[in-house]
PDB file of N, CA and C in Angstrom:
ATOM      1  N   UNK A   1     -17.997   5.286  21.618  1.00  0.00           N
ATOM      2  CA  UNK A   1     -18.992   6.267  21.267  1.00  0.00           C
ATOM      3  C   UNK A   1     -20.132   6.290  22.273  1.00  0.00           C
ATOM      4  N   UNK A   2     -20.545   5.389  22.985  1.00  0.00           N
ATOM      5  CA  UNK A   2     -21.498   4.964  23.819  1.00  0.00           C
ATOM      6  C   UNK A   2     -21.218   6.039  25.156  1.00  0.00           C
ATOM      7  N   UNK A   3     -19.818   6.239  25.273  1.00  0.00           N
ATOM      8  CA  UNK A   3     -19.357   7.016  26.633  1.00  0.00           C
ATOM      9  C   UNK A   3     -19.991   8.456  26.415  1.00  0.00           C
ATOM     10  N   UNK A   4     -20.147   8.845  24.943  1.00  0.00           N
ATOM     11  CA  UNK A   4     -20.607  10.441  24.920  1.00  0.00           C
ATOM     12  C   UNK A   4     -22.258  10.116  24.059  1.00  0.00           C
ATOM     13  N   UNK A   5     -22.787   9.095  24.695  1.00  0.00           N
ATOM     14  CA  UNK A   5     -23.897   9.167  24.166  1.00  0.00           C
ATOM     15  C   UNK A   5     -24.424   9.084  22.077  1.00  0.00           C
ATOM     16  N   UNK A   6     -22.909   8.814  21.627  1.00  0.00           N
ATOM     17  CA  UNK A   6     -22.865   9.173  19.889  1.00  0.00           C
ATOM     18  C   UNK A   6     -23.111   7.676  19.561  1.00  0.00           C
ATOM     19  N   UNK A   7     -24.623   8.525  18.634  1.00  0.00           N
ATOM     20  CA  UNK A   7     -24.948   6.735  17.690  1.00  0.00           C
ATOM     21  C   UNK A   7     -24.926   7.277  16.287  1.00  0.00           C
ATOM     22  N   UNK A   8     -24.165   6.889  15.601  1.00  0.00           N
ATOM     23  CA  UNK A   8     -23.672   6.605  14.034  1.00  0.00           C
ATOM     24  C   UNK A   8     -24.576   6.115  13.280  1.00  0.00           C
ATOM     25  N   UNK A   9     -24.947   7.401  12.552  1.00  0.00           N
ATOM     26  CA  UNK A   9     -25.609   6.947  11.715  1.00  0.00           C
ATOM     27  C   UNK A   9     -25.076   6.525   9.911  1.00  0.00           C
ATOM     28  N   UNK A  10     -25.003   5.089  10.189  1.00  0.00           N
ATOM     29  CA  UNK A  10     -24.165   4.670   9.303  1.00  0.00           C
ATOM     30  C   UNK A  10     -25.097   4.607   7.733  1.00  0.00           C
ATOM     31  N   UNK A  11     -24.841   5.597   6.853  1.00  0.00           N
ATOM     32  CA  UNK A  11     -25.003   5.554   5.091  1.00  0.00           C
ATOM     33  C   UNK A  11     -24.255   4.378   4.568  1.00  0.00           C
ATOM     34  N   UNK A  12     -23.015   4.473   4.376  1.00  0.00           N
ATOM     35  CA  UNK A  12     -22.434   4.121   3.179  1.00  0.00           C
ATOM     36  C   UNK A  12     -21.500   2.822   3.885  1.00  0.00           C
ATOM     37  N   UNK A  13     -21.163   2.103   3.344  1.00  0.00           N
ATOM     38  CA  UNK A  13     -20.026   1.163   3.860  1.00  0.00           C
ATOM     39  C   UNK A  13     -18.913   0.582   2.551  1.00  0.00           C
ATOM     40  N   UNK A  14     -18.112   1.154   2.686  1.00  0.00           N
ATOM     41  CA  UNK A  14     -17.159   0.890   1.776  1.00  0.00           C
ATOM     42  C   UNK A  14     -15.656   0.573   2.109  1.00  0.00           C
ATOM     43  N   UNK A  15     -15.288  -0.362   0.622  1.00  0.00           N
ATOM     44  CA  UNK A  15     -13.905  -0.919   1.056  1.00  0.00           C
ATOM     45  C   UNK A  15     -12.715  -0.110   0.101  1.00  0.00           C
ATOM     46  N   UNK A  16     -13.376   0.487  -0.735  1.00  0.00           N
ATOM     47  CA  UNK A  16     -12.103   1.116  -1.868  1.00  0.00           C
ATOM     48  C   UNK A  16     -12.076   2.091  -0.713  1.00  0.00           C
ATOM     49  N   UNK A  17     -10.631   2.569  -0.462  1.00  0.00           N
ATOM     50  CA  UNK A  17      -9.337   3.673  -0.107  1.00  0.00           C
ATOM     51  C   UNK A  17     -10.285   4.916  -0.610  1.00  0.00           C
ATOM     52  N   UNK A  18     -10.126   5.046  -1.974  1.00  0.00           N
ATOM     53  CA  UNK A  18     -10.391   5.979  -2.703  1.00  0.00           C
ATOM     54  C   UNK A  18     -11.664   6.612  -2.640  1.00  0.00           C
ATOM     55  N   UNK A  19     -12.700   5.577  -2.799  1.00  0.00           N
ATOM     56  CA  UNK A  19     -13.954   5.688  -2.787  1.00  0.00           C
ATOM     57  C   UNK A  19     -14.401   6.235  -1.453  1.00  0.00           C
ATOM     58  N   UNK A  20     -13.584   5.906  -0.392  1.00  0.00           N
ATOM     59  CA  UNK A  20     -13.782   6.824   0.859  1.00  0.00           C
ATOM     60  C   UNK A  20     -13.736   8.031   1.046  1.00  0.00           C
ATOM     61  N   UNK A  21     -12.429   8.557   0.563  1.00  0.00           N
ATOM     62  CA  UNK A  21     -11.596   9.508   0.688  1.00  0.00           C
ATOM     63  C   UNK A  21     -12.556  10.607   0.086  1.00  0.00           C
ATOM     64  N   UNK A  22     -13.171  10.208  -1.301  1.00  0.00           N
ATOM     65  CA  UNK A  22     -13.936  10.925  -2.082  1.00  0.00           C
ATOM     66  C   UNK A  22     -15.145  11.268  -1.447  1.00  0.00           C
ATOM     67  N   UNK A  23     -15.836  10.316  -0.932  1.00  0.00           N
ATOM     68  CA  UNK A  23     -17.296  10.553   0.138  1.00  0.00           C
ATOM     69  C   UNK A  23     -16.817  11.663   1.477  1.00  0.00           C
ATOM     70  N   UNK A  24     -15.826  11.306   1.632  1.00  0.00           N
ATOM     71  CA  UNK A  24     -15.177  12.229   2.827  1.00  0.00           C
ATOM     72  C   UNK A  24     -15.068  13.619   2.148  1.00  0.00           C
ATOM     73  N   UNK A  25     -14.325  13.738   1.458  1.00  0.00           N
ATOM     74  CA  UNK A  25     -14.066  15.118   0.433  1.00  0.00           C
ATOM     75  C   UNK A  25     -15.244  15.778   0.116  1.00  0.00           C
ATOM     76  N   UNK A  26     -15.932  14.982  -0.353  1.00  0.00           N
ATOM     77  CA  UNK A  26     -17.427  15.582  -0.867  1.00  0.00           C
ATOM     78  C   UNK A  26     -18.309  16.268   0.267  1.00  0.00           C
ATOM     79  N   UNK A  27     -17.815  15.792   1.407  1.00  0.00           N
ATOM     80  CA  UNK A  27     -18.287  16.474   2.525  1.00  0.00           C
ATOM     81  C   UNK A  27     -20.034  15.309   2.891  1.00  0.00           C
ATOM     82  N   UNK A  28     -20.098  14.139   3.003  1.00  0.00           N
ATOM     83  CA  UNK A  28     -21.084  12.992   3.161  1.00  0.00           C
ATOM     84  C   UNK A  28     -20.466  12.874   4.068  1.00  0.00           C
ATOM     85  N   UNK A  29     -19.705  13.089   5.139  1.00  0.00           N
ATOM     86  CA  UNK A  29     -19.218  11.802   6.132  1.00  0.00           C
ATOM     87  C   UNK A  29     -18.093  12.160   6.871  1.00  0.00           C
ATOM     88  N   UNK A  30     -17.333  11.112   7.827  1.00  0.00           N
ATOM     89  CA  UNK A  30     -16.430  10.642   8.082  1.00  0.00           C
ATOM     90  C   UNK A  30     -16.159   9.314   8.805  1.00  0.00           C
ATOM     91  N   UNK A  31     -15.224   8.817   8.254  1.00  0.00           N
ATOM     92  CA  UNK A  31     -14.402   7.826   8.046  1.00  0.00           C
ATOM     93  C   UNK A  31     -13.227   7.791   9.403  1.00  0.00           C
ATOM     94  N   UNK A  32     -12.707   6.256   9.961  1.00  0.00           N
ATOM     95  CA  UNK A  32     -11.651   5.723  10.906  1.00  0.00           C
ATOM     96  C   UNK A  32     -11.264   4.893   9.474  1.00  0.00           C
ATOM     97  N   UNK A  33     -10.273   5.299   9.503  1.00  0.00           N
ATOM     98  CA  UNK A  33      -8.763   4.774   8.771  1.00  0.00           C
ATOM     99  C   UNK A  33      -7.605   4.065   9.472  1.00  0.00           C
ATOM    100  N   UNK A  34      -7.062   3.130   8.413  1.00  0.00           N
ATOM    101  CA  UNK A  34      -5.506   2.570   9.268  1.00  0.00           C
ATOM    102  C   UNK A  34      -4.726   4.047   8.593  1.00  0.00           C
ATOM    103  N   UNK A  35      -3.632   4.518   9.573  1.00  0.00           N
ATOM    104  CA  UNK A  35      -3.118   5.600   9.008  1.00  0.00           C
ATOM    105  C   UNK A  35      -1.809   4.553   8.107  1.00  0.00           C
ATOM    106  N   UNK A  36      -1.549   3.739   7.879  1.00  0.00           N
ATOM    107  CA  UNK A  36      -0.949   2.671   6.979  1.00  0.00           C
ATOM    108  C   UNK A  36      -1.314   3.156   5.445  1.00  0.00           C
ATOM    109  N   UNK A  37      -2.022   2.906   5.544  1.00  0.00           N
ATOM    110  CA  UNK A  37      -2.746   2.857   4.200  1.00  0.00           C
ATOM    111  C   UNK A  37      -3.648   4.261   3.413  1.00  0.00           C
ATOM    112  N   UNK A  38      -3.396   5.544   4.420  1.00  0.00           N
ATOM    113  CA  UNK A  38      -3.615   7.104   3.926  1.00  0.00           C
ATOM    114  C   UNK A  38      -2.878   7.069   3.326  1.00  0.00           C
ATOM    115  N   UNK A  39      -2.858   8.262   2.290  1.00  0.00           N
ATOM    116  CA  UNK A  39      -2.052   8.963   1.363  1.00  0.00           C
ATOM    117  C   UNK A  39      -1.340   9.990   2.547  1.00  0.00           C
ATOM    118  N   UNK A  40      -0.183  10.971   2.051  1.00  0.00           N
ATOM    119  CA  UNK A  40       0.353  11.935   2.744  1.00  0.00           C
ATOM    120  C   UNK A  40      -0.665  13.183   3.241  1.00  0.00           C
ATOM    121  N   UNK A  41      -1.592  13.229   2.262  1.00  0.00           N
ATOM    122  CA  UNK A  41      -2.782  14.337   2.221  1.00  0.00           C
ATOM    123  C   UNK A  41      -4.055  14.156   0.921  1.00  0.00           C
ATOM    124  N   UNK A  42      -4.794  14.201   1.251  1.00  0.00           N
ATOM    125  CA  UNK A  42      -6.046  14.150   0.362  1.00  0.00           C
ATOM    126  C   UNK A  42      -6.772  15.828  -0.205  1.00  0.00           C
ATOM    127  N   UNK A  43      -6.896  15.824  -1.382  1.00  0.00           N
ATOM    128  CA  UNK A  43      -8.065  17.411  -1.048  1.00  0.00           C
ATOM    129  C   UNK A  43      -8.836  17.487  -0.524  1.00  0.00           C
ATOM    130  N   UNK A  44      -9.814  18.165   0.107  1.00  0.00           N
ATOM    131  CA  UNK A  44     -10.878  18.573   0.883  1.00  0.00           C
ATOM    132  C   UNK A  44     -10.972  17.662   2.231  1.00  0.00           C
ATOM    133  N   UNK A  45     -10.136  17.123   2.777  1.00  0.00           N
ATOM    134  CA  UNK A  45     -10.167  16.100   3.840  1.00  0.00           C
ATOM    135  C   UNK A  45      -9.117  16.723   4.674  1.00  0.00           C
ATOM    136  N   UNK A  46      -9.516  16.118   6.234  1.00  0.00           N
ATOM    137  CA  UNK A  46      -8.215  16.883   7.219  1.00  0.00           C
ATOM    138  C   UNK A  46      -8.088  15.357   7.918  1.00  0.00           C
ATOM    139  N   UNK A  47      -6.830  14.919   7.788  1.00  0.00           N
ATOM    140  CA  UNK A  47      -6.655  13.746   8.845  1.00  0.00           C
ATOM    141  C   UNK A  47      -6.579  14.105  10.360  1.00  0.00           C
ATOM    142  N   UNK A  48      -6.949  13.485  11.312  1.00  0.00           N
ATOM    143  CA  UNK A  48      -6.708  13.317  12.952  1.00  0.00           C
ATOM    144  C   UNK A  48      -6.356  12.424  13.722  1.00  0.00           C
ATOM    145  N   UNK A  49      -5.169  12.436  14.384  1.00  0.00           N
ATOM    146  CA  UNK A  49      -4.963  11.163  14.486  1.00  0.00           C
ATOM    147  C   UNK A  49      -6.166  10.570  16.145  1.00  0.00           C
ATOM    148  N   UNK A  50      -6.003   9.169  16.505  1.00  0.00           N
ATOM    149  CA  UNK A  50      -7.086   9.220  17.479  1.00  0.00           C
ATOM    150  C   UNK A  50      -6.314   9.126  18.981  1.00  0.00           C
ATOM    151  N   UNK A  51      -7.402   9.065  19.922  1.00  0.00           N
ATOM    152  CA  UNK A  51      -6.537   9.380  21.091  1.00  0.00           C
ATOM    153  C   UNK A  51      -5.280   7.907  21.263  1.00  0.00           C
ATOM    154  N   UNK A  52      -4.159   8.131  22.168  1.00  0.00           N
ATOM    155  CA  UNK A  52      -3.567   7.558  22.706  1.00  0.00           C
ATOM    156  C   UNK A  52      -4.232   6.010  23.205  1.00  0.00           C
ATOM    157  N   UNK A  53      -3.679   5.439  23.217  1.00  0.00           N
ATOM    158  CA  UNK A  53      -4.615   3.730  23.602  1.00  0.00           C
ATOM    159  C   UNK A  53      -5.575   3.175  22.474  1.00  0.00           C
ATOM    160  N   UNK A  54      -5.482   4.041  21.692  1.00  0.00           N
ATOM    161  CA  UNK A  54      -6.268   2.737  20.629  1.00  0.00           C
ATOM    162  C   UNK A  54      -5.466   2.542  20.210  1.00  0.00           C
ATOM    163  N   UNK A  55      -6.242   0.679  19.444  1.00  0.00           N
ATOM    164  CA  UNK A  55      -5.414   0.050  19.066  1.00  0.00           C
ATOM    165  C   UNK A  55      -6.576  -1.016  18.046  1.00  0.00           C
ATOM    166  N   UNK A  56      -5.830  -1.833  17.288  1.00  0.00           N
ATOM    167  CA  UNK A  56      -6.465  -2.941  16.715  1.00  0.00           C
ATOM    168  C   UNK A  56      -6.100  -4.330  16.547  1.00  0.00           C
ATOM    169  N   UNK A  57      -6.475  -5.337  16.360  1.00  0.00           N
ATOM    170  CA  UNK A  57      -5.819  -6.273  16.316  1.00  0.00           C
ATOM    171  C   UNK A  57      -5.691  -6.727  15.062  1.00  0.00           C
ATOM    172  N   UNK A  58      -4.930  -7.585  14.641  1.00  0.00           N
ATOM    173  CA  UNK A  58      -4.298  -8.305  13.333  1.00  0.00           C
ATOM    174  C   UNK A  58      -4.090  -9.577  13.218  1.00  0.00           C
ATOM    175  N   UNK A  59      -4.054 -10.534  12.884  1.00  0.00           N
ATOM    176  CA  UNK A  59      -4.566 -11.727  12.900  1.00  0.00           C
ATOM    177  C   UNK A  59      -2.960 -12.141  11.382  1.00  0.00           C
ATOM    178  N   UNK A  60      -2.125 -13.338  11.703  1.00  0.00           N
ATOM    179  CA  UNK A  60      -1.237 -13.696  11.005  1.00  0.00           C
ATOM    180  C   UNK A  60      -2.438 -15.355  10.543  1.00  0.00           C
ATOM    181  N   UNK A  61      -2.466 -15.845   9.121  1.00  0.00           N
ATOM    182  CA  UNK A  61      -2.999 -16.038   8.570  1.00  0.00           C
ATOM    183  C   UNK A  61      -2.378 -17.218   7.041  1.00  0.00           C
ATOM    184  N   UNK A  62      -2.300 -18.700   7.025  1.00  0.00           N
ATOM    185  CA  UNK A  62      -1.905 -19.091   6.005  1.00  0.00           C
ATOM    186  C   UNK A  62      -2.816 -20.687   5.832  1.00  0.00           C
ATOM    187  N   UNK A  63      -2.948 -20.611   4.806  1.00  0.00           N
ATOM    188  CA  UNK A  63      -3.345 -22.137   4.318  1.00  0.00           C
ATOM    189  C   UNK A  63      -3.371 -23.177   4.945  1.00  0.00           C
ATOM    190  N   UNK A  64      -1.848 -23.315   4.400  1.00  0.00           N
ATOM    191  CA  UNK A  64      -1.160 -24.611   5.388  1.00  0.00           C
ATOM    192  C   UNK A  64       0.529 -24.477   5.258  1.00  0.00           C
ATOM    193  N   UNK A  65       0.793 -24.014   6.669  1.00  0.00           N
ATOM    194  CA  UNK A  65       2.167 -23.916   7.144  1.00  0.00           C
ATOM    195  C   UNK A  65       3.165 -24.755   6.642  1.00  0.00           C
ATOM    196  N   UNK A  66       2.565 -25.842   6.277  1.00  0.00           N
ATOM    197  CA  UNK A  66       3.905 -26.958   5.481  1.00  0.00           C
ATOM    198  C   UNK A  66       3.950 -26.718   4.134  1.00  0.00           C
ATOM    199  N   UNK A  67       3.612 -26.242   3.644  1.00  0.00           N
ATOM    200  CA  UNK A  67       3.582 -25.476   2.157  1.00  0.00           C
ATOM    201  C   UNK A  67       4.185 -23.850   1.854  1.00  0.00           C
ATOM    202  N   UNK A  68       4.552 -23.206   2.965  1.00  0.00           N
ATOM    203  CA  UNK A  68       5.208 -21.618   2.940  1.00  0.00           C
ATOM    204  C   UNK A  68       6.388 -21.905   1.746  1.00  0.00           C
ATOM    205  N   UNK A  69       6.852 -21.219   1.273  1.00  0.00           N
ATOM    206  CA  UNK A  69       8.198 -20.765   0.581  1.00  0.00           C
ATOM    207  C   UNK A  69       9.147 -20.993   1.771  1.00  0.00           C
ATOM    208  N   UNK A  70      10.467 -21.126   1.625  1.00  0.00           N
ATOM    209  CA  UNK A  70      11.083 -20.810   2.836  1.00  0.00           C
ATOM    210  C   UNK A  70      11.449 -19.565   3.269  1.00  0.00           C
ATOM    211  N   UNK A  71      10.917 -18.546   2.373  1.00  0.00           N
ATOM    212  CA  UNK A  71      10.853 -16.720   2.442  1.00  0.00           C
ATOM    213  C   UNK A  71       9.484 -16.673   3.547  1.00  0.00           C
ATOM    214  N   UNK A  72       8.674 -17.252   2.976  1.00  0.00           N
ATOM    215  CA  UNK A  72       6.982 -17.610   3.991  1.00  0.00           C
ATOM    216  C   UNK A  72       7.673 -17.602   5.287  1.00  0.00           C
ATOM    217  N   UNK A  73       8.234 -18.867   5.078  1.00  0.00           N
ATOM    218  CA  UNK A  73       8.178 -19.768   6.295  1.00  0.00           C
ATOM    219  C   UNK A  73       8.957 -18.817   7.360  1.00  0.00           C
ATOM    220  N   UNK A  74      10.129 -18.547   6.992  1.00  0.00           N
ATOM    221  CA  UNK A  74      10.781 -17.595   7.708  1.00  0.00           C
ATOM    222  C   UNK A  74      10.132 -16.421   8.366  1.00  0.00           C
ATOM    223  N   UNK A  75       9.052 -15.830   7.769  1.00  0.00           N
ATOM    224  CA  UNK A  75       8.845 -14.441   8.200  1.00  0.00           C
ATOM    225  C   UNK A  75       7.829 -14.998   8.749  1.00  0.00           C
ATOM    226  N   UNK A  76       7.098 -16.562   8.725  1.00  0.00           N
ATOM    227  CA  UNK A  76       6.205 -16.773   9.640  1.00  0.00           C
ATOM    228  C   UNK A  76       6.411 -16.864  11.114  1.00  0.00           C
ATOM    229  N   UNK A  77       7.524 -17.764  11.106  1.00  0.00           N
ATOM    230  CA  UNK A  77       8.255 -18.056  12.480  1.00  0.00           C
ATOM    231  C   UNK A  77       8.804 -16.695  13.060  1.00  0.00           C
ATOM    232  N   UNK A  78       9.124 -16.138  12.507  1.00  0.00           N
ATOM    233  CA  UNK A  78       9.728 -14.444  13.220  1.00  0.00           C
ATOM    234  C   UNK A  78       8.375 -13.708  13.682  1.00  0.00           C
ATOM    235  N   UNK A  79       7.539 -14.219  12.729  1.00  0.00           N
ATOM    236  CA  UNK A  79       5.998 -13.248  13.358  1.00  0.00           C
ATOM    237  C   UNK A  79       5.646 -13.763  14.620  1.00  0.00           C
ATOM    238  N   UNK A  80       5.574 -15.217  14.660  1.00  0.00           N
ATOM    239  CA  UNK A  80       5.266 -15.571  15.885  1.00  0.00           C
ATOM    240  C   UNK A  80       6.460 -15.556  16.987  1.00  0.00           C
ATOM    241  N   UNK A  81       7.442 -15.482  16.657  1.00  0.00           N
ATOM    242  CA  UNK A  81       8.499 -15.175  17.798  1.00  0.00           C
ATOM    243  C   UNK A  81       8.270 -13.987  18.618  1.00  0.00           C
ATOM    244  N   UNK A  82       8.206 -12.734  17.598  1.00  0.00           N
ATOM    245  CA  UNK A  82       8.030 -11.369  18.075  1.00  0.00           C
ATOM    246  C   UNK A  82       6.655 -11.137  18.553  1.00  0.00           C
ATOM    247  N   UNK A  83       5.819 -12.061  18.207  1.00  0.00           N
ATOM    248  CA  UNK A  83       3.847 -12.318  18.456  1.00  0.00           C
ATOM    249  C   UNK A  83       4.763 -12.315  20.491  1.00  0.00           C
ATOM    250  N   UNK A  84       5.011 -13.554  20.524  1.00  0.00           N
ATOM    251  CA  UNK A  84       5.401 -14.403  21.990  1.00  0.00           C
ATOM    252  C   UNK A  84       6.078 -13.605  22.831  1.00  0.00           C
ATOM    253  N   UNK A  85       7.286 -12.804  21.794  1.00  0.00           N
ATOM    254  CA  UNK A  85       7.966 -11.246  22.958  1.00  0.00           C
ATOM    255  C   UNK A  85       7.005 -10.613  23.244  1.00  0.00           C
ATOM    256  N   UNK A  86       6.520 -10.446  22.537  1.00  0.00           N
ATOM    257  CA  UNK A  86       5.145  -9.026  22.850  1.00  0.00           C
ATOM    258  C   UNK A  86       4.213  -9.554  24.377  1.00  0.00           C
ATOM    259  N   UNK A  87       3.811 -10.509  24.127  1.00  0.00           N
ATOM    260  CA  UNK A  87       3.193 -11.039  24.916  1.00  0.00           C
ATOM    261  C   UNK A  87       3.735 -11.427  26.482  1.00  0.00           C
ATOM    262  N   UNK A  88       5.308 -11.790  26.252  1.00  0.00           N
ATOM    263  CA  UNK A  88       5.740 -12.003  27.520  1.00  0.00           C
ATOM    264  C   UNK A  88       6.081 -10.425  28.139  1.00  0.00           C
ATOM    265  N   UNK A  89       6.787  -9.711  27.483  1.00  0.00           N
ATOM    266  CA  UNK A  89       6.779  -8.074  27.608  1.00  0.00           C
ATOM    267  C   UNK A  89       5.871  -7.680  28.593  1.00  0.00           C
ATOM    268  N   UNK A  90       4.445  -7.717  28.083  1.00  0.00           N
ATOM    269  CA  UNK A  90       3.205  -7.468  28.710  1.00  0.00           C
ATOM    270  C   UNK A  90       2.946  -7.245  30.162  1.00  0.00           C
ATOM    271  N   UNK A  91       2.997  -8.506  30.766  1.00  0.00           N
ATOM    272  CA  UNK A  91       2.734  -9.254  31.759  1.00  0.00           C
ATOM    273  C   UNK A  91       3.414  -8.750  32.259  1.00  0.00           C
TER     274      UNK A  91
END
């Protein structure tokens, strides 16, 4: 935002989905969304998607690794496998 000079003037800060969607609708605002977690379409709201190259990061996350399920454990080790492709990919 800094590149076009835009400072946000931030009202509201919220974590309900819904409670957004509605401030958005009502015409108060707008909102950056994971498009994950939109509905197909909202009333009074127009989704956009954003330019090309953004991105966010995500963070994999547990207690304590010697305690997973072996359903856990499994999809832990595959996260970090495919974490390590990604990464060698890269480069």
């Amino acid at each position: 935002m800094s590149r076009n000079a835009l400072r946000p003037r931030v009202t509201y800060e919220l974590l309900q989905l819904m409670s957004i969607l509605e401030l958005v609708a009502s015409g108060k605002g707008i909102s950056i969304l994971a498009k994950l977690a939109l509905p197909d379409r909202y009333p009074g709201t127009v989704f956009r998607p954003l330019p090309p190259g953004t991105s966010r990061r995500i963070g994999l996350v547990c207690l304590n690794q010697n305690r997973l399920s072996p359903a856990a454990h499994a999809f832990w080790q595959e996260a970090r496998r495919y974490h390590a492709e990604l990464k060698g990919a890269v480069r």
